[in-house]
Protein backbone atom coordinates (compact mmCIF):
# COMPACT_ATOMS: atom_id res chain seq x y z
CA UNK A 1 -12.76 -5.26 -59.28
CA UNK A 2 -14.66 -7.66 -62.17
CA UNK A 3 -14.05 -7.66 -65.47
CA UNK A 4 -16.40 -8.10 -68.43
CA UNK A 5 -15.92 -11.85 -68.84
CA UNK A 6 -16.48 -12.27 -65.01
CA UNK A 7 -20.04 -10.32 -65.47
CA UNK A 8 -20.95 -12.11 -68.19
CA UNK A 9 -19.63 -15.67 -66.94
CA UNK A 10 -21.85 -14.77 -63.69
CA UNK A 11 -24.46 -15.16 -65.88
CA UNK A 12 -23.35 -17.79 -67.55
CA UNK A 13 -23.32 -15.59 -70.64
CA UNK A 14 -20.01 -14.99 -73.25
CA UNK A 15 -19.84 -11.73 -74.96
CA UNK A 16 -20.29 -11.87 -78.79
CA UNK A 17 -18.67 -8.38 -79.78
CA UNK A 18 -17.57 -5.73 -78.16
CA UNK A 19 -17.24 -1.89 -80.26
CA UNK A 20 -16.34 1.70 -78.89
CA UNK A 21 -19.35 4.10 -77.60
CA UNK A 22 -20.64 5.46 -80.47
CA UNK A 23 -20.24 3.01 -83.17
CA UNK A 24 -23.02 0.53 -84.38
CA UNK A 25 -23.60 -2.66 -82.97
CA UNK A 26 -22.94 -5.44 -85.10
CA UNK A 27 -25.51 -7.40 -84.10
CA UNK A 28 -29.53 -7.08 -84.56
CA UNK A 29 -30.84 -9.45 -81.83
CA UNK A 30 -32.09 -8.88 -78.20
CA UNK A 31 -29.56 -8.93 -75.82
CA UNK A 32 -27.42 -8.46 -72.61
CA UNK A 33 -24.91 -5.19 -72.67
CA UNK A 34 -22.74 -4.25 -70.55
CA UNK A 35 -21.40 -0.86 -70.91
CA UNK A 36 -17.33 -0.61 -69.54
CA UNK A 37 -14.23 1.47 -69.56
CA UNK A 38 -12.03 -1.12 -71.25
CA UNK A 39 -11.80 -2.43 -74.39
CA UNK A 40 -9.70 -5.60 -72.88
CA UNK A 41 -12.12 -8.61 -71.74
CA UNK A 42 -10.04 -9.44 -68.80
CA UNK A 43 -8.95 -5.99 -67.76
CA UNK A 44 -10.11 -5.28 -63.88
CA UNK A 45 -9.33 -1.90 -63.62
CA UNK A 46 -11.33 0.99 -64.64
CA UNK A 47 -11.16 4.83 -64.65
CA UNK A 48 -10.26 6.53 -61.28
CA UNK A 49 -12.82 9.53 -61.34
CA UNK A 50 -16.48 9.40 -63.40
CA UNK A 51 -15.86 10.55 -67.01
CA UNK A 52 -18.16 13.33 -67.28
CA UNK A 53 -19.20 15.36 -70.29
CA UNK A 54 -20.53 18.59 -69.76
CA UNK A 55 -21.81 18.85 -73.03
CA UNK A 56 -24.23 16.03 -72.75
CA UNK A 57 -24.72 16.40 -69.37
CA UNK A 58 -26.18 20.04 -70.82
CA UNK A 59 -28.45 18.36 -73.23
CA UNK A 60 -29.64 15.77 -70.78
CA UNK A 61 -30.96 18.85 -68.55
CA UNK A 62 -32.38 20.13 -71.51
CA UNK A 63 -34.04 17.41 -72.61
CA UNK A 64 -35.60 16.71 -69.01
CA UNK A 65 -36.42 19.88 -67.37
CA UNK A 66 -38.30 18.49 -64.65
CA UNK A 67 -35.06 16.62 -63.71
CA UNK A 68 -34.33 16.69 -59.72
CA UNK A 69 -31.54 16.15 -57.27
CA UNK A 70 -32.79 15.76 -53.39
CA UNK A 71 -36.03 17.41 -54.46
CA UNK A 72 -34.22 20.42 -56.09
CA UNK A 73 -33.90 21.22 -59.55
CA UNK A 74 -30.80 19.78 -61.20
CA UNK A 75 -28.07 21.57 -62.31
CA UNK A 76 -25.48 20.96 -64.57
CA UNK A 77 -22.96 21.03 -61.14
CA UNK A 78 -25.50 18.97 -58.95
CA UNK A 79 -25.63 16.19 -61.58
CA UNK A 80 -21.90 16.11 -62.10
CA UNK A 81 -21.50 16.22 -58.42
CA UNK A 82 -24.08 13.22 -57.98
CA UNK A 83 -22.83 10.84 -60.75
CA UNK A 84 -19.34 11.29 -59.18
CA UNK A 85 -20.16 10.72 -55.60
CA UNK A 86 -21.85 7.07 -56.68
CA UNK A 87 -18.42 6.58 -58.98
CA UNK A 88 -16.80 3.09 -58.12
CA UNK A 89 -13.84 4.11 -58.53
CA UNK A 90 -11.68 1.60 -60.90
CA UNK A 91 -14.33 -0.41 -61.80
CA UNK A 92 -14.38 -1.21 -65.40
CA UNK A 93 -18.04 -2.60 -65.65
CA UNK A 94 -20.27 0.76 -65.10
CA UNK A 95 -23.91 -0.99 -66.38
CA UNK A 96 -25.43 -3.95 -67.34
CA UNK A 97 -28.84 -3.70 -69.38
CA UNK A 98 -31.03 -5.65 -71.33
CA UNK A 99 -32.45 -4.65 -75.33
CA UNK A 100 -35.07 -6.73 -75.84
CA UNK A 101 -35.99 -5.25 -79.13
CA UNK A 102 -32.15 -4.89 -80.81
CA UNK A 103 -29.07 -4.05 -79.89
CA UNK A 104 -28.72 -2.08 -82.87
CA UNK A 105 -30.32 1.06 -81.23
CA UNK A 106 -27.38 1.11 -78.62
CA UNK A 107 -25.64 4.12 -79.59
CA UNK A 108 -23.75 7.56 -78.16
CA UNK A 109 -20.88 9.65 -78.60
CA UNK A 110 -18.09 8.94 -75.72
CA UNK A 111 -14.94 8.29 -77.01
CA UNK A 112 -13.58 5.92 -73.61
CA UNK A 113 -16.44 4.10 -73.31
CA UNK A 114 -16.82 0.66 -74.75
CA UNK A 115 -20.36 -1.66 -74.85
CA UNK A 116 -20.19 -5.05 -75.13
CA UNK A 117 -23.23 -6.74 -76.28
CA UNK A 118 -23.95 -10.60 -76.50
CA UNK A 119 -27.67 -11.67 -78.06
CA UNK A 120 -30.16 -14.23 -76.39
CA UNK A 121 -33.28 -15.67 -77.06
CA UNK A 122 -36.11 -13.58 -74.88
């Protein structure tokens, strides 16, 4: 498994902050985030199974109606089921994006979900 430092060191990048999903980002530049199950820098191990919430997982199919799974329309069961079977399991780095506006807008409401953000020049 990799942790956050290893990501960003691949990179050659060094995170600047790091706050729990859900809380604002204390920095307003573009930037490279990483979005991870640990709060710990050098921590390599991540949760087992995919932390799912049904509730947003609800609102995400509401939001996108026209959302599909294999061609057929997704389901609150068939999108749980999906985002599980591409899980890697223990792996504490789930995504790495780029905001290239702010990182300010980087926002949700997961409680074991942490984002770690450092800002570059674009």
């Amino acid at each position: 498994m990799t942790s956050v430092r290893e990501v960003f060191a691949g990179a050659n990048l060094v995170p600047a902050a790091h706050v729990r999903w859900g809380a604002n980002v204390p920095l307003d530049d573009p930037g490279v985030y990483a979005v991870a199950t640990t709060d710990h820098l050098d921590d390599v191990s991540g949760c087992a199974a995919c932390p799912l919430d049904g509730a947003a997982l609800r609102r995400l199919l509401l939001l996108r109606l026209s959302a599909r799974i294999d061609g057929a329309q997704a389901t609150e069961e068939s999108l749980s089921t999906r985002l599980s079977a591409i899980w890697v399991p223990g792996e504490p780095v789930v995504y790495i994006g780029l905001a290239g506006a702010s990182l300010v807008a980087l926002r949700t409401s997961s409680g074991m979900i942490y984002l770690w953000v450092m800002t570059i020049q674009i």
